[in-house]
Protein backbone atom coordinates (compact mmCIF):
# COMPACT_ATOMS: atom_id res chain seq x y z
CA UNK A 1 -83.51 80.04 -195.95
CA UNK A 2 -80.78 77.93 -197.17
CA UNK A 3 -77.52 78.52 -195.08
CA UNK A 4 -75.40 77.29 -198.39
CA UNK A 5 -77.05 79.30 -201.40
CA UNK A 6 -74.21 79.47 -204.29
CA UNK A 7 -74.49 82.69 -206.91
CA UNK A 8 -76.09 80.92 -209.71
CA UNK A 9 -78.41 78.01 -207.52
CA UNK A 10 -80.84 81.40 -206.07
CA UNK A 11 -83.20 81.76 -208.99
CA UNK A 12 -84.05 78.42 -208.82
CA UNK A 13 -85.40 79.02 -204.79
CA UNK A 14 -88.88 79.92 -204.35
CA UNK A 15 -87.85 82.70 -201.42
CA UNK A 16 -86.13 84.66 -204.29
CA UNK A 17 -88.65 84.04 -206.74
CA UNK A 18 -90.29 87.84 -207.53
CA UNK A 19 -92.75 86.90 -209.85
CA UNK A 20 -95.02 85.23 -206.98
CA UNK A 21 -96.22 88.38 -206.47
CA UNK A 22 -95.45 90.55 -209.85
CA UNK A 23 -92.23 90.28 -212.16
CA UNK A 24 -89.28 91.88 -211.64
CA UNK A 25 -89.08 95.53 -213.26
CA UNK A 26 -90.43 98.71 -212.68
CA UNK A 27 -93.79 98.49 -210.99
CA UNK A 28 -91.58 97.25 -207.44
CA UNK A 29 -89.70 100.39 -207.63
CA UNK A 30 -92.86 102.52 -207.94
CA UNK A 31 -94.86 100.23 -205.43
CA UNK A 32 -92.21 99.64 -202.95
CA UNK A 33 -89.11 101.66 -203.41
CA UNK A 34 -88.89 104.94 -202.28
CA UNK A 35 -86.11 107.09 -203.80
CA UNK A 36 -83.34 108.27 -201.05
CA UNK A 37 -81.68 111.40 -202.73
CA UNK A 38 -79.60 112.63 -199.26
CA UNK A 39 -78.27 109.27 -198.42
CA UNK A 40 -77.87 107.88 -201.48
CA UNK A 41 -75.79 111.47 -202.62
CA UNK A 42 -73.62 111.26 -199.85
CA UNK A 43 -72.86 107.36 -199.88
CA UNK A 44 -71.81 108.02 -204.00
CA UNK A 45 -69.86 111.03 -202.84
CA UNK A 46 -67.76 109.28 -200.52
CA UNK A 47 -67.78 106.33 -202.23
CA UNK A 48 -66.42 108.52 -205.58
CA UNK A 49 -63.59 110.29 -203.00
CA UNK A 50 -62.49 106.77 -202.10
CA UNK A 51 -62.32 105.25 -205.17
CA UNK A 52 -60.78 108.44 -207.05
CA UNK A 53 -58.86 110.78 -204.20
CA UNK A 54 -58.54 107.69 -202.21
CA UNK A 55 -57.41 105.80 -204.53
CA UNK A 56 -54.86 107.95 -205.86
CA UNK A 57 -53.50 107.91 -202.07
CA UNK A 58 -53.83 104.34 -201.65
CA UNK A 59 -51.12 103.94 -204.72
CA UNK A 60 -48.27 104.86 -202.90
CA UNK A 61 -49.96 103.69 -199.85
CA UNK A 62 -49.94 100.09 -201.28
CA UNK A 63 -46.09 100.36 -202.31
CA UNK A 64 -45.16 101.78 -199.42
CA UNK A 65 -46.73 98.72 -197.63
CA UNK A 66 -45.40 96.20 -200.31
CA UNK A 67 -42.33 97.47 -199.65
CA UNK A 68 -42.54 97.20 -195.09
CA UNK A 69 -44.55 93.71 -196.14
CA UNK A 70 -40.83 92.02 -197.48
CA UNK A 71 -39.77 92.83 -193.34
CA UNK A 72 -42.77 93.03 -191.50
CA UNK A 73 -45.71 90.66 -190.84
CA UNK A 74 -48.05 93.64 -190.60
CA UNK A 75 -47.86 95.10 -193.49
CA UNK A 76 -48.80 92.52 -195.38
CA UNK A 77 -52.05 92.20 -193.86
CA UNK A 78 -52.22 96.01 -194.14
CA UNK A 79 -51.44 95.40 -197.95
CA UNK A 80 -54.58 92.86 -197.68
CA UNK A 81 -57.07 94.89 -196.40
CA UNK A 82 -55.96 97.98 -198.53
CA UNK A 83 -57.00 95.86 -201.33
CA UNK A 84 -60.07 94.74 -199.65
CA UNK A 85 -60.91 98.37 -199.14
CA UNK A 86 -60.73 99.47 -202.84
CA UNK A 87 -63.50 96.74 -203.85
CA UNK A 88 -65.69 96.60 -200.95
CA UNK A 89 -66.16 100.62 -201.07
CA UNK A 90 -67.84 100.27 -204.96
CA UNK A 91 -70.38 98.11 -203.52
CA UNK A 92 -71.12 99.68 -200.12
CA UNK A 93 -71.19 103.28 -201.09
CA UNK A 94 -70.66 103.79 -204.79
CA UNK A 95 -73.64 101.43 -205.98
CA UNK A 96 -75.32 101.40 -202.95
CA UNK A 97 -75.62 105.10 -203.38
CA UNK A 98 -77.09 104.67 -206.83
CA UNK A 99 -79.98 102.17 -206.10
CA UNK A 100 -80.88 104.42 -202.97
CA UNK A 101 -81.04 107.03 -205.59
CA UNK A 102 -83.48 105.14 -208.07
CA UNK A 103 -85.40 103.68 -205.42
CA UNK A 104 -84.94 100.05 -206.13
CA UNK A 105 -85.30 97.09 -204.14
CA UNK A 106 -84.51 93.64 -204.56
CA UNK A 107 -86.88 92.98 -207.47
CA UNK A 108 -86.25 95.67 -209.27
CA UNK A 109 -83.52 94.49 -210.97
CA UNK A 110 -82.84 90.90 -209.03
CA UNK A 111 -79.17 89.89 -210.15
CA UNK A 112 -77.68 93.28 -209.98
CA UNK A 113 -79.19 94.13 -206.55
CA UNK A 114 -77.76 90.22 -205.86
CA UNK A 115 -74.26 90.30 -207.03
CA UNK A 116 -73.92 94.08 -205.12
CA UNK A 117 -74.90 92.28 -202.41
CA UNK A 118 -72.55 89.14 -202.47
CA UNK A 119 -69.88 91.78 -203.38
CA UNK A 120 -70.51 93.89 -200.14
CA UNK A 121 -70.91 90.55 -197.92
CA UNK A 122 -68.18 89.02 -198.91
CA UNK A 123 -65.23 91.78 -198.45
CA UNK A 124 -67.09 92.52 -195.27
CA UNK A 125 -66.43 89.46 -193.74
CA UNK A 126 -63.10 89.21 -195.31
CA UNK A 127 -62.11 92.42 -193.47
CA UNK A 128 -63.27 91.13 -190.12
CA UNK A 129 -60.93 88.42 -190.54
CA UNK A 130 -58.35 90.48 -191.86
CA UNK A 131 -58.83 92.68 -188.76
CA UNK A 132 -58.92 89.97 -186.30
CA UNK A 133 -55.73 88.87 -187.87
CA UNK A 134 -54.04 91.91 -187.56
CA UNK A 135 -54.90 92.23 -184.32
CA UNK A 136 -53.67 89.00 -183.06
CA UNK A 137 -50.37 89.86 -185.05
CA UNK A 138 -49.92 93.26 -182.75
CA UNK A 139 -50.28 91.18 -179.68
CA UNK A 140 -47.98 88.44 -180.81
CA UNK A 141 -45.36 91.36 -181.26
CA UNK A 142 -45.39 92.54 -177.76
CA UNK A 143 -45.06 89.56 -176.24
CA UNK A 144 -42.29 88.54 -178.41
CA UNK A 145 -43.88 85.38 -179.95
CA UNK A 146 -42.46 84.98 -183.60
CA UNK A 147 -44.75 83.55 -184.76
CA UNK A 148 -46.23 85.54 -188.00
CA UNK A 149 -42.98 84.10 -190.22
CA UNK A 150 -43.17 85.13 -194.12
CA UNK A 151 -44.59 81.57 -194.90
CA UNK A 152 -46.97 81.58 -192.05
CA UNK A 153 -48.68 85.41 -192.62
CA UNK A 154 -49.07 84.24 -196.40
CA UNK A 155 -50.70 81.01 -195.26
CA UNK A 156 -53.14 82.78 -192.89
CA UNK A 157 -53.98 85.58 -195.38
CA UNK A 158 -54.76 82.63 -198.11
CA UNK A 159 -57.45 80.98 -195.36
CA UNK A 160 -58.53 84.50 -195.25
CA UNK A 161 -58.99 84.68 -198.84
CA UNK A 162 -60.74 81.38 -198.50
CA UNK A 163 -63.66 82.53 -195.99
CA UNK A 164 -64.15 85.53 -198.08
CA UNK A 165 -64.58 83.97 -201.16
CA UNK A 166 -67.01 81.50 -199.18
CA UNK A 167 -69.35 84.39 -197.60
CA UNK A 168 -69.13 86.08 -201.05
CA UNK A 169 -70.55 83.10 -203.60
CA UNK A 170 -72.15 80.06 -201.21
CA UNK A 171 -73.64 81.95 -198.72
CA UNK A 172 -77.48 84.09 -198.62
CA UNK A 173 -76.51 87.99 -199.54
CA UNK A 174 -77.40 91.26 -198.25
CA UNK A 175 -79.59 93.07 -200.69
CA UNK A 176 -80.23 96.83 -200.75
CA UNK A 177 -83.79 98.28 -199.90
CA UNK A 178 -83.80 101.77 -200.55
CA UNK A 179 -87.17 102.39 -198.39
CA UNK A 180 -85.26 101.32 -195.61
CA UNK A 181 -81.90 103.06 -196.28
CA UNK A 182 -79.93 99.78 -195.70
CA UNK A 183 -78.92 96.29 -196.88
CA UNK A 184 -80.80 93.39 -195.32
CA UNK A 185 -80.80 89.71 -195.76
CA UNK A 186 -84.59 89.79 -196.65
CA UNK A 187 -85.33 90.42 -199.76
CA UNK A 188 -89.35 91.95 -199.06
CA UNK A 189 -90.88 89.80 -201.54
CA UNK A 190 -94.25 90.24 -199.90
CA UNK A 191 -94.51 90.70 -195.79
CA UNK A 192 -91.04 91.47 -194.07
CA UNK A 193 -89.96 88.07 -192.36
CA UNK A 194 -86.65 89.10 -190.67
CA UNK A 195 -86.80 85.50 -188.54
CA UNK A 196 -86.66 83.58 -191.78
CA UNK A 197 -84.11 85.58 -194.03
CA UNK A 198 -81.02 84.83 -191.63
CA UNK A 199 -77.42 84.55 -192.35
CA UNK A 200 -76.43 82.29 -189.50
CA UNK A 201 -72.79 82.07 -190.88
CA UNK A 202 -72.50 85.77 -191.08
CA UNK A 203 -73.82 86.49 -187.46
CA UNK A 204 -71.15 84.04 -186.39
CA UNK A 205 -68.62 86.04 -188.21
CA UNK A 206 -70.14 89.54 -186.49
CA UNK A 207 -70.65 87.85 -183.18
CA UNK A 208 -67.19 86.36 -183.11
CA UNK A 209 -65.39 89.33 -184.47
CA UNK A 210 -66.65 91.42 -181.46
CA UNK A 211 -66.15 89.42 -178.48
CA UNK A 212 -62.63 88.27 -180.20
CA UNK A 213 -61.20 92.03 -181.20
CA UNK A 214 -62.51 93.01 -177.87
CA UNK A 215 -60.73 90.29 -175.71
CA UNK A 216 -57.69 91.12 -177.85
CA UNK A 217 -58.08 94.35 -177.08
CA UNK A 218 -58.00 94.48 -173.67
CA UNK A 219 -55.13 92.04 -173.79
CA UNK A 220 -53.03 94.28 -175.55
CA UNK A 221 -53.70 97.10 -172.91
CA UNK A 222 -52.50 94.97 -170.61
CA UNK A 223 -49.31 93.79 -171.93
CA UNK A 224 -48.48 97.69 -172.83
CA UNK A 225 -49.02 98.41 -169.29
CA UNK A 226 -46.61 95.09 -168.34
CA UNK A 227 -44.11 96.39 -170.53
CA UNK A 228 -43.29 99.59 -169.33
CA UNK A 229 -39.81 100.34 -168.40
CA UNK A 230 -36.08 100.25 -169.77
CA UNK A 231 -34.90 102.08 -172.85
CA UNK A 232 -34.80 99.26 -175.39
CA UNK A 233 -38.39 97.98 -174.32
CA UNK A 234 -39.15 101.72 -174.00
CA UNK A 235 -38.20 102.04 -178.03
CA UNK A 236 -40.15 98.70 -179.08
CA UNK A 237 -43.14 100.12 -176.59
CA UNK A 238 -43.15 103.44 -178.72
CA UNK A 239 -43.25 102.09 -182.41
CA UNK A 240 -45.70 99.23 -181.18
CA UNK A 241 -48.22 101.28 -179.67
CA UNK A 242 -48.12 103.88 -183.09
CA UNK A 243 -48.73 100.53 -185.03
CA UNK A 244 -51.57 100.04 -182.28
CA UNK A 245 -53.37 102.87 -182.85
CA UNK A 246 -54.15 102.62 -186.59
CA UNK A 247 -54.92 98.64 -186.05
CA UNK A 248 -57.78 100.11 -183.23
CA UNK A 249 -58.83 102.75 -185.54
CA UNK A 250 -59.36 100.82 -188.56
CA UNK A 251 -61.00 98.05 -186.39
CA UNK A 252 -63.26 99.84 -184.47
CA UNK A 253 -65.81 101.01 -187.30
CA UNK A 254 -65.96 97.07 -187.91
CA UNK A 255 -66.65 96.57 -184.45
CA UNK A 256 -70.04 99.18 -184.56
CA UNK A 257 -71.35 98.32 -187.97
CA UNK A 258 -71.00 94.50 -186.48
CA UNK A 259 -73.33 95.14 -183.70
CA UNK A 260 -75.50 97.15 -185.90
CA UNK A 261 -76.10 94.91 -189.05
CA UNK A 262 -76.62 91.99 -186.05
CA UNK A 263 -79.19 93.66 -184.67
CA UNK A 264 -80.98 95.65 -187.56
CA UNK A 265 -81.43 91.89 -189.01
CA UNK A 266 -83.00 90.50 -186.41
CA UNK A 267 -84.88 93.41 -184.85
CA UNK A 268 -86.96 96.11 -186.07
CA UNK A 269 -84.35 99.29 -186.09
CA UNK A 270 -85.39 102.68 -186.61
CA UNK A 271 -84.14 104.85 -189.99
CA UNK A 272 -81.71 106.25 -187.85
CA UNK A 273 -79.84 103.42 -186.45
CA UNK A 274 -79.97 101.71 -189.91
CA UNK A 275 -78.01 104.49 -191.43
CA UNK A 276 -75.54 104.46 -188.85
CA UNK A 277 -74.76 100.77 -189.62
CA UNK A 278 -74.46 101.82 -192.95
CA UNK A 279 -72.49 105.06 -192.72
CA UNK A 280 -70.00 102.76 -190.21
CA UNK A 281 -69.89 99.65 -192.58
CA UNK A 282 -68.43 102.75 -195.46
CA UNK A 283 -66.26 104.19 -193.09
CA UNK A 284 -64.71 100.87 -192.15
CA UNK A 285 -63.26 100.39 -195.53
CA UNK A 286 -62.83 104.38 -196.62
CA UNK A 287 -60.73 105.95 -193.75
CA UNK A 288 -57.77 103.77 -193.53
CA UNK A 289 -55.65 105.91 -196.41
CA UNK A 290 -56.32 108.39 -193.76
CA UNK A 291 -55.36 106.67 -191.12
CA UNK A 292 -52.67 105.48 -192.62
CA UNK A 293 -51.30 109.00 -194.31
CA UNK A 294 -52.05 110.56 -190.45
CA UNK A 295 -50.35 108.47 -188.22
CA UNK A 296 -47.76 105.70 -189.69
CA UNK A 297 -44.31 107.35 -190.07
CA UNK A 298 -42.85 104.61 -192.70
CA UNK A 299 -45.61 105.52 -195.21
CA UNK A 300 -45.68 108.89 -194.59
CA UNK A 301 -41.81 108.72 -195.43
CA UNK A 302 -42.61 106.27 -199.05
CA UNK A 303 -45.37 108.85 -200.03
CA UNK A 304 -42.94 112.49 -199.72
């Protein structure tokens, strides 16, 4: 399949093209749909608790972190991803949910099924970056490297903007299938042909993200353990590690459903590992407000 595919250019590809078989409608949700009630309940639920309870918590979340953004670097790629949260959760949980719940499949209703898709891709891969960024920020702190200036984090969050906007309209989506309780880059038009339906720029993004966050990673447990010792590297040590702690949390459901959408589109997974992938991808972007409300002091403070 095409590696560049823009939004409106897919009807006119033959890979895409439903009626080869039958037209779109109906008869492909009763022929090859299957209607997911207990996933597709859950993923609304918590995708309805992010977007409504969550939300509400996010709103003094994301003043609280406008406000830490004007000093910190962090913070404004906390403010980023917040925002990257709120959208990606109505595609991967609130309309996923729904289609599991109907039983559709790509063909069922082709442009809706597409644009959740591009929707879902696209803030994916625009957290990963975001994470990775965030990341690298942390370790740049503790080894006293200034180098996230105002200018600079807004300049690197734009070039983030950039590569999401890229995976979300010019590259092949992820469409949901609800017989196979996930999102896949195959549409199922006919036989399953997982070897042809690849996303080469997305595996890059998964493949990179991994290896990269993990490196990072185990960099930043090793300057920790370097900088141990003395009171005023003793205070810095203290607030950097709290501010470590949420970035490894709300990285580390990336770093699972990374591995697991990598694999389930190139190998045959079974029902259970697919929802995993799935259930990690919507915890990814849902449990940062809690994160955030648990364990970071300054917005606990904003939000009494």
């Amino acid at each position: 399949v095409d590696q560049v595919l823009p939004i409106w250019a897919w009807p006119q590809h033959e890979e895409y093209n439903c009626s080869v078989i039958h037209p779109p409608g109906e008869w492909w949700t009763a022929t090859h749909g299957q209607v997911q009630i207990a996933f597709g309940s859950w993923s609304i639920l918590w995708g309805v608790a992010c977007e409504i309870y969550l939300q509400i918590l996010y709103l003094p979340i994301v003043v609280a972190l406008y406000e830490e953004s004007k000093k910190v670097s962090c913070y404004k790629i906390m403010l980023w991803l917040a925002v990257i949260d709120i959208v990606a959760i109505m595609s991967n949980s609130v309309f996923f949910g729904i289609l599991l719940i109907k039983g559709f499949v790509f063909c069922s209703d082709p442009w809706f099924v597409w644009m959740v898709g591009c929707i879902g891709l696209g803030m994916w891969c625009g957290a990963s970056a975001g994470c990775l960024l965030l990341v690298t920020n942390r370790l740049f702190e503790l080894l006293n490297y200034n180098h996230f200036s105002h200018r600079i984090t807004v300049y690197y969050l734009a070039l983030t903007s950039v590569y999401m906007v890229y995976f979300t309209f010019l590259t092949p989506p992820i469409f949901t299938n609800s017989k196979e309780k996930g999102m896949f880059f195959d549409p199922f038009i006919g036989n399953a042909n997982l070897e042809k339906f690849v996303n080469w720029p997305h595996t890059a993004n998964n493949l990179l993200i991994v290896m990269a966050t993990a490196c990072l990673y185990l960099s930043l447990c090793i300057v920790l353990i370097m900088k141990q010792g003395g009171e005023g590297h003793q205070r810095r040590l203290e607030k950097n590690k709290a501010i470590f702690i949420q970035a490894t949390l709300i990285c580390v459901f990336n770093v699972v459903a990374s591995l697991e959408y990598v694999y389930m589109n190139f190998f045959p997974a079974s029902s259970t590992l697919v929802e995993i992938g799935q259930i990690s991808w919507q915890l990814s972007h849902g449990a940062p407000p809690y994160i955030y409300l648990l364990l970071n002091k300054t917005v606990q403070d904003r939000c009494k």
